[in-house]
C-alpha atoms as a PDB file:
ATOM      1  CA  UNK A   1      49.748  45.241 -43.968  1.00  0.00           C
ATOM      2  CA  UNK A   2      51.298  45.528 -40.165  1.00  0.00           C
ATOM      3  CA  UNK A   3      50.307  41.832 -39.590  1.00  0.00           C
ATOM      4  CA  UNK A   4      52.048  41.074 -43.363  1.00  0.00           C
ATOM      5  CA  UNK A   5      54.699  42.683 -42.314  1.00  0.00           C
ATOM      6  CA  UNK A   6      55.138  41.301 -38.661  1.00  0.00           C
ATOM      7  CA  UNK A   7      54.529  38.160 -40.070  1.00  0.00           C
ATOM      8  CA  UNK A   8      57.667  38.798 -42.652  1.00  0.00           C
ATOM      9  CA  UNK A   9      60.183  40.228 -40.400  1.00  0.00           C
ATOM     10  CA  UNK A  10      59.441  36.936 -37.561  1.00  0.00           C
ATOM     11  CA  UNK A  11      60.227  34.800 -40.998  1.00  0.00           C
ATOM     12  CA  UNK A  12      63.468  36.645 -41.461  1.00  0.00           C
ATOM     13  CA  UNK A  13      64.620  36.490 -38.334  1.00  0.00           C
ATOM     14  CA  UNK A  14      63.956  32.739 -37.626  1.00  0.00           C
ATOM     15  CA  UNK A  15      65.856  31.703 -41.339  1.00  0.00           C
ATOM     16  CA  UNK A  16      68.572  33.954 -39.696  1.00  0.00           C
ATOM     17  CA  UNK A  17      68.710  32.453 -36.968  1.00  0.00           C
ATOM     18  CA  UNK A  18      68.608  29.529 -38.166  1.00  0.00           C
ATOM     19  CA  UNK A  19      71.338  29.883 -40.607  1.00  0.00           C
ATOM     20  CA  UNK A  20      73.767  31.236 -37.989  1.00  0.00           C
ATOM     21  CA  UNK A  21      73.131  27.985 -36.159  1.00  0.00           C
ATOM     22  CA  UNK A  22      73.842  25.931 -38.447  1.00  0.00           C
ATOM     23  CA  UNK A  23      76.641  27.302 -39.493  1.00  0.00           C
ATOM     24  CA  UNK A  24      78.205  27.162 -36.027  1.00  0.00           C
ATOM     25  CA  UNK A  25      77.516  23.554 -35.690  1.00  0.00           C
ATOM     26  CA  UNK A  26      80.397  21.074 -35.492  1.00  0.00           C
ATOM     27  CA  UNK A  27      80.140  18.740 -38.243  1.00  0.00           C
ATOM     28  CA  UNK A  28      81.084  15.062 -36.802  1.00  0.00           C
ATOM     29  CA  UNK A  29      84.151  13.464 -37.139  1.00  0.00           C
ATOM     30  CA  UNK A  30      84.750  11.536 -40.227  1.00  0.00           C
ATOM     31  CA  UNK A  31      83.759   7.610 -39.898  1.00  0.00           C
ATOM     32  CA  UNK A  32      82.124   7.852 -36.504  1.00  0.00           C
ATOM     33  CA  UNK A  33      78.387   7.904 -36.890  1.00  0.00           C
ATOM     34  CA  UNK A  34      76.243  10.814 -35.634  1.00  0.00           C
ATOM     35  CA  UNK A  35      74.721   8.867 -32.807  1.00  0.00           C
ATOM     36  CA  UNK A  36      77.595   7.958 -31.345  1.00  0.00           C
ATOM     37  CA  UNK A  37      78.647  11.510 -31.247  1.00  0.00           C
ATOM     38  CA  UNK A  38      75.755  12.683 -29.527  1.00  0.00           C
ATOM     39  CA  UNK A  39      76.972  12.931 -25.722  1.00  0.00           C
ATOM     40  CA  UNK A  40      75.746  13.984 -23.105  1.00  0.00           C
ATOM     41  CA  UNK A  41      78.032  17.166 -23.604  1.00  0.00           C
ATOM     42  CA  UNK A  42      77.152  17.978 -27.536  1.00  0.00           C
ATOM     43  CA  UNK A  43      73.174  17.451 -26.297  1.00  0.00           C
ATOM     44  CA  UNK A  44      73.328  20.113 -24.067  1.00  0.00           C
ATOM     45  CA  UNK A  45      75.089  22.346 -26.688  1.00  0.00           C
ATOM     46  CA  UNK A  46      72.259  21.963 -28.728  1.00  0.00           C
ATOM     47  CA  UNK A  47      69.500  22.786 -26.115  1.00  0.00           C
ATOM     48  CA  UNK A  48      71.587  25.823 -25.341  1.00  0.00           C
ATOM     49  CA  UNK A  49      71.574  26.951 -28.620  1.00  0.00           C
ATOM     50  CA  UNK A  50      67.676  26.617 -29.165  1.00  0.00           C
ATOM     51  CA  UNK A  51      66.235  28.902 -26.438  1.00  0.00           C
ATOM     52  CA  UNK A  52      69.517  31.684 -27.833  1.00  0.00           C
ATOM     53  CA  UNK A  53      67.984  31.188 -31.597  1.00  0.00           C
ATOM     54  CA  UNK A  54      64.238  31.943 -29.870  1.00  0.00           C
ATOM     55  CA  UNK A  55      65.764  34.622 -27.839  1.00  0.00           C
ATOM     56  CA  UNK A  56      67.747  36.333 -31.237  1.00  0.00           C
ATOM     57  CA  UNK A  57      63.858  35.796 -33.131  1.00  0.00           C
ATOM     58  CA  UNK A  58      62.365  38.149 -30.164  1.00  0.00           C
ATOM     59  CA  UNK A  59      65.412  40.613 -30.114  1.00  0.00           C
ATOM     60  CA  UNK A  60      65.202  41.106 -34.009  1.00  0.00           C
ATOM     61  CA  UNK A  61      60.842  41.828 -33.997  1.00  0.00           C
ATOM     62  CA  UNK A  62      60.993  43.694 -31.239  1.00  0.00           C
ATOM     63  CA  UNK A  63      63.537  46.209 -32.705  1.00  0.00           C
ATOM     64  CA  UNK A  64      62.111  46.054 -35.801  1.00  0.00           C
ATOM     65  CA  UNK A  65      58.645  46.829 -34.132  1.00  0.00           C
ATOM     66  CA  UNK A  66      60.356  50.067 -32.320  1.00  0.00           C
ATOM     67  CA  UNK A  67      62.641  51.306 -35.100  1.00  0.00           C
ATOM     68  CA  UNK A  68      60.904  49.705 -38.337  1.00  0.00           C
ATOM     69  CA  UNK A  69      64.641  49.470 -39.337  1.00  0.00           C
ATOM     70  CA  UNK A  70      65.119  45.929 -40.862  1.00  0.00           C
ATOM     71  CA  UNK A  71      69.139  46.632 -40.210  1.00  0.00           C
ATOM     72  CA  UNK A  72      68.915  47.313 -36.297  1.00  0.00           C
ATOM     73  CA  UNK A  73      66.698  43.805 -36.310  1.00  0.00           C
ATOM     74  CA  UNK A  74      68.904  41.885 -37.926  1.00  0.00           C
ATOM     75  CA  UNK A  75      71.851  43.785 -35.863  1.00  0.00           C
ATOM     76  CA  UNK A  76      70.048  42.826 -32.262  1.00  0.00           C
ATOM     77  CA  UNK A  77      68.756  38.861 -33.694  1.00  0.00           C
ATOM     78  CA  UNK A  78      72.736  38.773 -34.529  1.00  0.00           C
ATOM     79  CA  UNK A  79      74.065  40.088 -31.101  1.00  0.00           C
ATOM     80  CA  UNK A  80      72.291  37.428 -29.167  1.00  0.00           C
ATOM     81  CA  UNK A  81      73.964  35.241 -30.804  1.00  0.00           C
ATOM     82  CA  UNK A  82      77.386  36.147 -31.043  1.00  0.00           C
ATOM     83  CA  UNK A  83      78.083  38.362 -27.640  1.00  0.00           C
ATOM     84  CA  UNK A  84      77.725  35.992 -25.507  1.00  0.00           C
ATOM     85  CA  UNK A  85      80.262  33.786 -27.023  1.00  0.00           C
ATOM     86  CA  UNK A  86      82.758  36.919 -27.603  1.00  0.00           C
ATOM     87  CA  UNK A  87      82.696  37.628 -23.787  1.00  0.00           C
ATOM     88  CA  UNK A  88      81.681  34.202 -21.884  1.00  0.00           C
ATOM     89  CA  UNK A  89      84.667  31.993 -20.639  1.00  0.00           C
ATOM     90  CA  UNK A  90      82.947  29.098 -19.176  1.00  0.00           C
ATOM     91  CA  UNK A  91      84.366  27.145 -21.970  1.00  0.00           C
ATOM     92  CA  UNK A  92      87.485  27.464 -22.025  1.00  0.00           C
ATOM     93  CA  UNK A  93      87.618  26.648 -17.986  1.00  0.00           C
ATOM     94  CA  UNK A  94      85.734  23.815 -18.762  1.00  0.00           C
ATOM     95  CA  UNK A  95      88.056  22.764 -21.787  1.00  0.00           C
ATOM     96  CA  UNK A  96      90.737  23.289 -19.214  1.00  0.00           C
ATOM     97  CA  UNK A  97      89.448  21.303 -16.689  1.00  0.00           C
ATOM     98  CA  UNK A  98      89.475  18.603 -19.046  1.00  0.00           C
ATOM     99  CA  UNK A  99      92.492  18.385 -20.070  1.00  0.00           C
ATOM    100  CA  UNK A 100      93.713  18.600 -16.123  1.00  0.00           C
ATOM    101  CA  UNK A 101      91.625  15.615 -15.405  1.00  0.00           C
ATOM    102  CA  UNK A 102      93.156  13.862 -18.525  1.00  0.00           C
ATOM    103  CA  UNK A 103      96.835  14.544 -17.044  1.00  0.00           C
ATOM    104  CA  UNK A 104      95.466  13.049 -13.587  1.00  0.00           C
ATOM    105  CA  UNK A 105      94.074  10.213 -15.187  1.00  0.00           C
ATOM    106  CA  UNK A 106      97.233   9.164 -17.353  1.00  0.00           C
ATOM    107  CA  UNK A 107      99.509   9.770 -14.726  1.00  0.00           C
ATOM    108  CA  UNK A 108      97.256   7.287 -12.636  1.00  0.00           C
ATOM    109  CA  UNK A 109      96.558   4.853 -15.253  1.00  0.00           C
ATOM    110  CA  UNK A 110     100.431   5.012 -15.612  1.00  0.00           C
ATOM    111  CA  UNK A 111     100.734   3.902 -12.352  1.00  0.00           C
ATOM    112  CA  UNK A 112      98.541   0.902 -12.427  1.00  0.00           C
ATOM    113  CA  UNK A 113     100.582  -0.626 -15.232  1.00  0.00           C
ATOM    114  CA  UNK A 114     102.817  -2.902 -13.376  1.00  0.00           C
ATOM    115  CA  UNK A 115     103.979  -6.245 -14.659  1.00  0.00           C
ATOM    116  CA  UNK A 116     100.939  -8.227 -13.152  1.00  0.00           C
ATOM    117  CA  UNK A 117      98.107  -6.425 -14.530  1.00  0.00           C
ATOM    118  CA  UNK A 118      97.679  -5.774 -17.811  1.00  0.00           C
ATOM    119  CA  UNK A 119      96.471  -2.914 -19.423  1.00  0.00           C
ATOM    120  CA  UNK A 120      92.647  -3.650 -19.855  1.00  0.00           C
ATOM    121  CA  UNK A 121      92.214  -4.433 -16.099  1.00  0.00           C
ATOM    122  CA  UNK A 122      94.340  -1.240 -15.089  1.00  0.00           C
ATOM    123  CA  UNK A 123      91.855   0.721 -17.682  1.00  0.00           C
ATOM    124  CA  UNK A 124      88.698  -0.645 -16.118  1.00  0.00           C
ATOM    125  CA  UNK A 125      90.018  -0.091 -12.730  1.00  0.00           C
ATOM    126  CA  UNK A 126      90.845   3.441 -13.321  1.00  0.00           C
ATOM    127  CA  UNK A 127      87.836   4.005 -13.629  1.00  0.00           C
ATOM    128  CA  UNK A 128      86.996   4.058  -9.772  1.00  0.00           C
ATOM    129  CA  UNK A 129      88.955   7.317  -9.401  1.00  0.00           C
ATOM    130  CA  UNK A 130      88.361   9.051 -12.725  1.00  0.00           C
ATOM    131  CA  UNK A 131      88.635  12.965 -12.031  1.00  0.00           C
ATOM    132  CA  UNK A 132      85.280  14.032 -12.072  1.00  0.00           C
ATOM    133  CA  UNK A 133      85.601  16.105 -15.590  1.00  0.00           C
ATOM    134  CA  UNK A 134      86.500  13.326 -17.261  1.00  0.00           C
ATOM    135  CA  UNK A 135      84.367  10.332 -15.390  1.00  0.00           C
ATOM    136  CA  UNK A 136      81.803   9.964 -18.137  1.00  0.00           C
ATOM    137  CA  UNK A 137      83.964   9.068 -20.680  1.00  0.00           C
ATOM    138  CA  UNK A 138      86.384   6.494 -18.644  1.00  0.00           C
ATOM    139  CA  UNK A 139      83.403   5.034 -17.209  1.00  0.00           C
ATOM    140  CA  UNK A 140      81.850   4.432 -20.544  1.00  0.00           C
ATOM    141  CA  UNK A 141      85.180   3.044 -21.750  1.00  0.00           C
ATOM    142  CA  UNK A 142      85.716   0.790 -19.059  1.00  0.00           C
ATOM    143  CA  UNK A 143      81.940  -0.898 -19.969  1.00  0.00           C
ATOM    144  CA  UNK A 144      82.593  -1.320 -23.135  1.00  0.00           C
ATOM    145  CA  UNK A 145      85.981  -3.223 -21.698  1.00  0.00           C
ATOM    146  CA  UNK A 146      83.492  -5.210 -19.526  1.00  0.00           C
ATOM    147  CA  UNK A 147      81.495  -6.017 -22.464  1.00  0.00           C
ATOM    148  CA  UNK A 148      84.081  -7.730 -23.865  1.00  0.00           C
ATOM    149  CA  UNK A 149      84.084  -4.958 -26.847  1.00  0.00           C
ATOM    150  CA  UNK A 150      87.678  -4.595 -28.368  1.00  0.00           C
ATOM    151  CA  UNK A 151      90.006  -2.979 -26.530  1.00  0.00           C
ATOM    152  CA  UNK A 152      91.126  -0.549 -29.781  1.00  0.00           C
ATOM    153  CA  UNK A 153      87.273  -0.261 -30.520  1.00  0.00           C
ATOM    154  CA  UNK A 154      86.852   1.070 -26.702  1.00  0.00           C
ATOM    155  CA  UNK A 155      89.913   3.031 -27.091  1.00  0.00           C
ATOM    156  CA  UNK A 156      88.717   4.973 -30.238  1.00  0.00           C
ATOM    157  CA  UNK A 157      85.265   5.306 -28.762  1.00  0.00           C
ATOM    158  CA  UNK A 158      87.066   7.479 -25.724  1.00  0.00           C
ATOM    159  CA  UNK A 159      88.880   9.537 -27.895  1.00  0.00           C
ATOM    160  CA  UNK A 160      85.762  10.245 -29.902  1.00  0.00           C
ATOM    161  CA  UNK A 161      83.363  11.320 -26.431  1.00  0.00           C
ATOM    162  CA  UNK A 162      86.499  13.071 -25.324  1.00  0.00           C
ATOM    163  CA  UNK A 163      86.875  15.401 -28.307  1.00  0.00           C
ATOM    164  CA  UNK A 164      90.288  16.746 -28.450  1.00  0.00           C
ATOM    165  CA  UNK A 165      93.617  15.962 -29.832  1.00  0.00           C
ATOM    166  CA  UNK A 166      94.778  15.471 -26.395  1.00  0.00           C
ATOM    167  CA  UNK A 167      92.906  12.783 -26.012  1.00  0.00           C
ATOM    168  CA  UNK A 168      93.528  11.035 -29.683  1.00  0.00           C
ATOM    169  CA  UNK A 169      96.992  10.925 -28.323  1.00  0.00           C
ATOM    170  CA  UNK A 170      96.462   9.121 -25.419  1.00  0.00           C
ATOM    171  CA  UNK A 171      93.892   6.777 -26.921  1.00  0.00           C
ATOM    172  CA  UNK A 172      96.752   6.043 -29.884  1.00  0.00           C
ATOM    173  CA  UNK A 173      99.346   5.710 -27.201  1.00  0.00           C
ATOM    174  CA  UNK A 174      96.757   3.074 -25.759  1.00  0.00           C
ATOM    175  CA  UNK A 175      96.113   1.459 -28.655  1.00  0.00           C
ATOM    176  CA  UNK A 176      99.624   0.618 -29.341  1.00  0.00           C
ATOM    177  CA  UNK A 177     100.017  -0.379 -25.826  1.00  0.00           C
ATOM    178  CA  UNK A 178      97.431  -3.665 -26.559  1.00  0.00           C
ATOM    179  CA  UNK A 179     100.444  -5.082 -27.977  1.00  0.00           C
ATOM    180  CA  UNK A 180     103.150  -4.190 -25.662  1.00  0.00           C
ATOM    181  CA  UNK A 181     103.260  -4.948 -21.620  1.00  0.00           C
ATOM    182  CA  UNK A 182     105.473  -2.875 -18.985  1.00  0.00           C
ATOM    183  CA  UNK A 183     107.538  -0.833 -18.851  1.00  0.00           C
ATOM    184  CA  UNK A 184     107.764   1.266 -22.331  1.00  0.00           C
ATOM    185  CA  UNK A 185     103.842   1.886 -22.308  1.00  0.00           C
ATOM    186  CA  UNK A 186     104.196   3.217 -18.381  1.00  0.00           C
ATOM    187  CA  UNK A 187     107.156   5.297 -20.198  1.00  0.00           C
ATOM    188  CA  UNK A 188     104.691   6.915 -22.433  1.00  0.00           C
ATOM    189  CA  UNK A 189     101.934   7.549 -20.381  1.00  0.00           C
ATOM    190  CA  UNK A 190     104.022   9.707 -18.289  1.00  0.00           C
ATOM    191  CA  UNK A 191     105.604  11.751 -21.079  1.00  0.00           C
ATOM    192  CA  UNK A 192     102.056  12.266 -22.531  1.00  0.00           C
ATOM    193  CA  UNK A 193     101.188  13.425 -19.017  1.00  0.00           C
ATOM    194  CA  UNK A 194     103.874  15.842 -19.132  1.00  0.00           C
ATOM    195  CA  UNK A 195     102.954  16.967 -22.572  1.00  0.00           C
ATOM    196  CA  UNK A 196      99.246  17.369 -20.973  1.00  0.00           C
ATOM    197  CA  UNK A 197     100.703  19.611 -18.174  1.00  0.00           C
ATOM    198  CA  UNK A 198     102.969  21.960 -20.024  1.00  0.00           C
ATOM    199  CA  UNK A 199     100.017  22.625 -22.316  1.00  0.00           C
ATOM    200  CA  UNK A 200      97.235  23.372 -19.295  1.00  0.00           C
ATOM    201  CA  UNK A 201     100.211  25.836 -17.726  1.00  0.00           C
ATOM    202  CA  UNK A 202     100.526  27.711 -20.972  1.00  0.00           C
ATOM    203  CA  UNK A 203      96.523  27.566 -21.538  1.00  0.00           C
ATOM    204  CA  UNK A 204      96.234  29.698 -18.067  1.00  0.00           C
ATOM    205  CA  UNK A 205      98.355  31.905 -19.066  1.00  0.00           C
ATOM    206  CA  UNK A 206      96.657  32.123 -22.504  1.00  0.00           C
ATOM    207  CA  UNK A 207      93.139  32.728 -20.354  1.00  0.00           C
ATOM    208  CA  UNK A 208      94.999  35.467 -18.497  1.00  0.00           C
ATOM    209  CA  UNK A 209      95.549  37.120 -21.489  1.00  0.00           C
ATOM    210  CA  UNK A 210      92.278  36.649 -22.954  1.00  0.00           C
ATOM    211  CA  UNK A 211      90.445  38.325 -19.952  1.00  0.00           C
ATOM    212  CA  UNK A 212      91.591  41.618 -21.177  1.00  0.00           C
ATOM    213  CA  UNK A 213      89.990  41.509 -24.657  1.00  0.00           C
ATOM    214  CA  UNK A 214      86.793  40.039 -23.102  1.00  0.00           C
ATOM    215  CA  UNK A 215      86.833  43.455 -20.976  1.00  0.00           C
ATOM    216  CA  UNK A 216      87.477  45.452 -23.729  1.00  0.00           C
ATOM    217  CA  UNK A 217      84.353  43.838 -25.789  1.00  0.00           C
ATOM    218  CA  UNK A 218      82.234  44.666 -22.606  1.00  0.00           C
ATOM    219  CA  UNK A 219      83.361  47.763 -22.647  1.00  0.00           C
ATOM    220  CA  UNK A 220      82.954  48.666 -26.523  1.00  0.00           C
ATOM    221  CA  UNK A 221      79.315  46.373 -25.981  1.00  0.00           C
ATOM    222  CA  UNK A 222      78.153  48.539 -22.885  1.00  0.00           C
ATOM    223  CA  UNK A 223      78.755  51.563 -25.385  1.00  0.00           C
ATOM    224  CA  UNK A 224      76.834  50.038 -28.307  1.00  0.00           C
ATOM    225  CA  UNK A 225      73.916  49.446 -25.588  1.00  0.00           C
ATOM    226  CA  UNK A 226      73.986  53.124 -24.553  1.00  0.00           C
ATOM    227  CA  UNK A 227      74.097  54.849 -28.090  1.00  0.00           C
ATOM    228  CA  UNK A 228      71.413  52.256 -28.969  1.00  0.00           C
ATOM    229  CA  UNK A 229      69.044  53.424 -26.357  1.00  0.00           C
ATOM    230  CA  UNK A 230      69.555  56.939 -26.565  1.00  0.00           C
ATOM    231  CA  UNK A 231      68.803  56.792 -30.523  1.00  0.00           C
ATOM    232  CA  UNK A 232      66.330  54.798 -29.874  1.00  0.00           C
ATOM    233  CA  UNK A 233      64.825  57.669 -27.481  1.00  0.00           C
ATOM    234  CA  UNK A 234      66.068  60.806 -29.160  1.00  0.00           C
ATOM    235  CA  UNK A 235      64.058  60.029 -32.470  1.00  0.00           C
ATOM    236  CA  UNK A 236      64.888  63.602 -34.261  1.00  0.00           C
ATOM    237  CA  UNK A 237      68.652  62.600 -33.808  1.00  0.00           C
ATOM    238  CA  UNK A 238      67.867  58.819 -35.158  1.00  0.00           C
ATOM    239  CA  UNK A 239      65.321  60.720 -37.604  1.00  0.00           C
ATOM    240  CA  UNK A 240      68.000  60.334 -40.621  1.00  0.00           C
ATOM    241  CA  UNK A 241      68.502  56.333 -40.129  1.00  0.00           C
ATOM    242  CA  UNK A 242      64.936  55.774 -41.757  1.00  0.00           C
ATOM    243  CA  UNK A 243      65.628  56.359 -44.904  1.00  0.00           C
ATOM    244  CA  UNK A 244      66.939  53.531 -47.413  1.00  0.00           C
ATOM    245  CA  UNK A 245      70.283  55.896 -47.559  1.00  0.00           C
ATOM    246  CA  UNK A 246      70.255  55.967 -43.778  1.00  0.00           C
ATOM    247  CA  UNK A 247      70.194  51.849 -44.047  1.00  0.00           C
ATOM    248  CA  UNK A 248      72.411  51.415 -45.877  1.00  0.00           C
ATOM    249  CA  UNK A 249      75.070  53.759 -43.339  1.00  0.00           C
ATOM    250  CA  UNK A 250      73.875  51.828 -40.719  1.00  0.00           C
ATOM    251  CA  UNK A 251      74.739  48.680 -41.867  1.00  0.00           C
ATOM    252  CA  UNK A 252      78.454  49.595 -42.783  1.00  0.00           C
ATOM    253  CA  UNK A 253      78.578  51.050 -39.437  1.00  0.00           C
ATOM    254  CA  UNK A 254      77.144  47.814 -37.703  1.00  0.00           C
ATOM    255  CA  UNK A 255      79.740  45.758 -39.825  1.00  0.00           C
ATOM    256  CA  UNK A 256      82.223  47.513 -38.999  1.00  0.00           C
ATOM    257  CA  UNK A 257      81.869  47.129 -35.325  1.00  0.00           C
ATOM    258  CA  UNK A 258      81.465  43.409 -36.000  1.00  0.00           C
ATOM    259  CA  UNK A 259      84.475  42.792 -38.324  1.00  0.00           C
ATOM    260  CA  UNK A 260      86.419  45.047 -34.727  1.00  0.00           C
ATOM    261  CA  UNK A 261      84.798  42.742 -31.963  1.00  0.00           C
ATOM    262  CA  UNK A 262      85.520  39.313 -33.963  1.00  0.00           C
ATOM    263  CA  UNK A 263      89.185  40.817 -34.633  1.00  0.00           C
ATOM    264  CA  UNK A 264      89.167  41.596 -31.055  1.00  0.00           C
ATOM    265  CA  UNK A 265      87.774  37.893 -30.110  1.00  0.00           C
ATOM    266  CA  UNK A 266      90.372  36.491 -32.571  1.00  0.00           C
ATOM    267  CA  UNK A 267      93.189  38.332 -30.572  1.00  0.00           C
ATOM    268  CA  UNK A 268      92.118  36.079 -27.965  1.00  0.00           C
ATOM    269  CA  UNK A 269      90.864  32.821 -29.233  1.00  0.00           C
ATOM    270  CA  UNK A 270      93.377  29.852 -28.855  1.00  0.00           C
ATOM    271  CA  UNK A 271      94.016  27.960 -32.174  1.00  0.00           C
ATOM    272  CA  UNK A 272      92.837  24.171 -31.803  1.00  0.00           C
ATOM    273  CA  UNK A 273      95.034  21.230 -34.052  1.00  0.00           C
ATOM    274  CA  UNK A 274      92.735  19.004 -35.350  1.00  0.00           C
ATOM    275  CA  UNK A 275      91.759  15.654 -34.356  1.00  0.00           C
ATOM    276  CA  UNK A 276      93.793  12.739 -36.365  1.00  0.00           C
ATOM    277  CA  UNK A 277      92.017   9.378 -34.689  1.00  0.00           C
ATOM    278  CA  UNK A 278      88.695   8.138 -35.946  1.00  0.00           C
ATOM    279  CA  UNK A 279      86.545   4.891 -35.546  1.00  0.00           C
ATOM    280  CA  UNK A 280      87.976   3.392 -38.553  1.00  0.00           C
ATOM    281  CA  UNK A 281      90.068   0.332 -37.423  1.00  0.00           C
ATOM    282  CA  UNK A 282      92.866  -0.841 -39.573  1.00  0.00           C
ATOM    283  CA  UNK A 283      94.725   2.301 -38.902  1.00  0.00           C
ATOM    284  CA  UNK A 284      97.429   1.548 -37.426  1.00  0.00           C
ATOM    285  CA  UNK A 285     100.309   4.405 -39.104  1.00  0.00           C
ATOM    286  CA  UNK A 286      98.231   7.328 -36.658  1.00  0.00           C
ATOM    287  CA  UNK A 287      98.251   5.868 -33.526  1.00  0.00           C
ATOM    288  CA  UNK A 288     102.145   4.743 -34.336  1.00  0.00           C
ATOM    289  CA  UNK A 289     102.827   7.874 -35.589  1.00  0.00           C
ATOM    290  CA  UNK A 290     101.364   9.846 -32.263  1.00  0.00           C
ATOM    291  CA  UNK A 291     103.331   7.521 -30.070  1.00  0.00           C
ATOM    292  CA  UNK A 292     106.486   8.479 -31.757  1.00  0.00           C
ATOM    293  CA  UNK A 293     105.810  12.136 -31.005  1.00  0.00           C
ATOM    294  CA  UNK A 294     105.059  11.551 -27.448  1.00  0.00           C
ATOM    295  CA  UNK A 295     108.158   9.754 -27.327  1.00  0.00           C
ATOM    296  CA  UNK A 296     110.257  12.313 -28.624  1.00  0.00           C
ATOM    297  CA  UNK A 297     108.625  14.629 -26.284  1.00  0.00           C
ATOM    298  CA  UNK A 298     110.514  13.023 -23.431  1.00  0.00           C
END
């Protein structure tokens, strides 16, 4: 019966687990295919997320084995999962630093538009000086240039490794720029660059913001962590959270101080737009319709 059971609970947690991943998983863009959305970035996601899933599995039968309360398992699988995410900001500095390197780059790229070189050779030669959190992507794009691949084919393949409206915009400013030499695509290049920086200053002080509600989730987490161990030890206080009544309180109390920390982490989060530019050529109202808006921008 104790390996039955064992064997049970280690089932439960893994579908959880496995569910919650899924669940979280980004879905890819419409008309690109999956293989071209695997990058490098999106690959090490994933391998992130596997050893977190294993870890959650281990949380969950380990409380279960100390408490024999299914609730408190499927409370620990969940907070492996989800705490880290409520209180890391690697992310969003990262997301950040992306977006700075995509202002240096246009600004740059902007500059190497003069009347003699056109805009394919200024692309691939961009490419020498790439900021470094973007130099995968412009690298790759400037290939596919060498290649001879098409330049709006190259174009939508950099806004699709790229990930972010941000750069849809600039790859539909670009794309509209095949057609048209000089000065008006050097025009918006630079307002799309100032876009880029007004949105990275109010980003910071977005993050600045955000710090405080990642403390206070610490703080309310670090709490959680005590009361948990001294139940935990204290088993005539805890006695009264075996019972199937005792369950059931415990997991209104455990959803309730999950529905507070994702209000709390929603307090903070930063609302993305979505993404308007896919692979599918023969669109030509998008990309007209972003460079429009980036022109009114100025």
């Amino acid at each position: 019966m104790i390996l039955a059971a064992a064997l049970s609970g280690a089932l439960v947690m893994t579908g959880i687990a496995l569910g919650v991943a899924e669940l979280t998983r980004r879905a890819p863009a419409a008309g690109i295919p999956p293989a071209r959305m695997l990058t490098a970035r999106r690959i090490a996601a994933a391998r992130k997320r596997t050893p977190r899933a294993g870890l959650a599995v281990l949380a969950g039968l380990v409380m279960l084995a100390i408490t024999r309360w299914p609730v408190a398992a499927v409370a620990a699988a969940a907070a492996v999962i989800f705490v880290p995410q409520m209180t890391a900001s690697s992310a969003a500095r990262r997301h950040t630093a992306r977006l700075e390197g995509l202002e240096q780059w246009t600004r740059r790229l902007s500059d190497l538009l003069t009347a003699s070189r056109g805009l394919e050779d200024a692309l691939e030669v961009s490419a020498r000086t790439a900021p470094t959190s973007i130099a995968g992507p412009v690298t790759a794009l400037a290939r596919r240039l060498s290649a001879r691949v098409g330049t709006e084919e190259a174009l939508r393949g950099f806004a699709a490794e790229i990930d972010d409206p941000a750069g849809d915009r600039i790859a539909a400013a670009l794309i509209i720029a095949t057609g048209r030499r000089g000065g008006a695509a050097r025009g918006v290049l630079s307002a799309l660059a100032g876009i880029l920086a007004r949105d990275i200053a109010a980003r910071r002080e977005i993050e600045a913001e955000r710090a405080q509600h990642r403390t206070t989730v610490r703080w309310i987490m670090a709490f959680i962590a005590g009361f948990t161990v001294f139940a935990i030890v204290n088993r005539s206080y805890s006695a009264p959270y075996g019972s199937v009544v005792g369950q059931t309180v415990l997991a209104m109390v455990a959803l309730l101080y999950a529905a507070g920390l994702g209000w709390l982490h929603r307090l903070g989060a930063i609302q993305e737009p979505g993404r308007f530019l896919d692979q599918r050529g023969g669109r030509a109202a998008k990309p007209q319709a972003a460079t429009h808006r980036a022109e009114a921008g100025r």
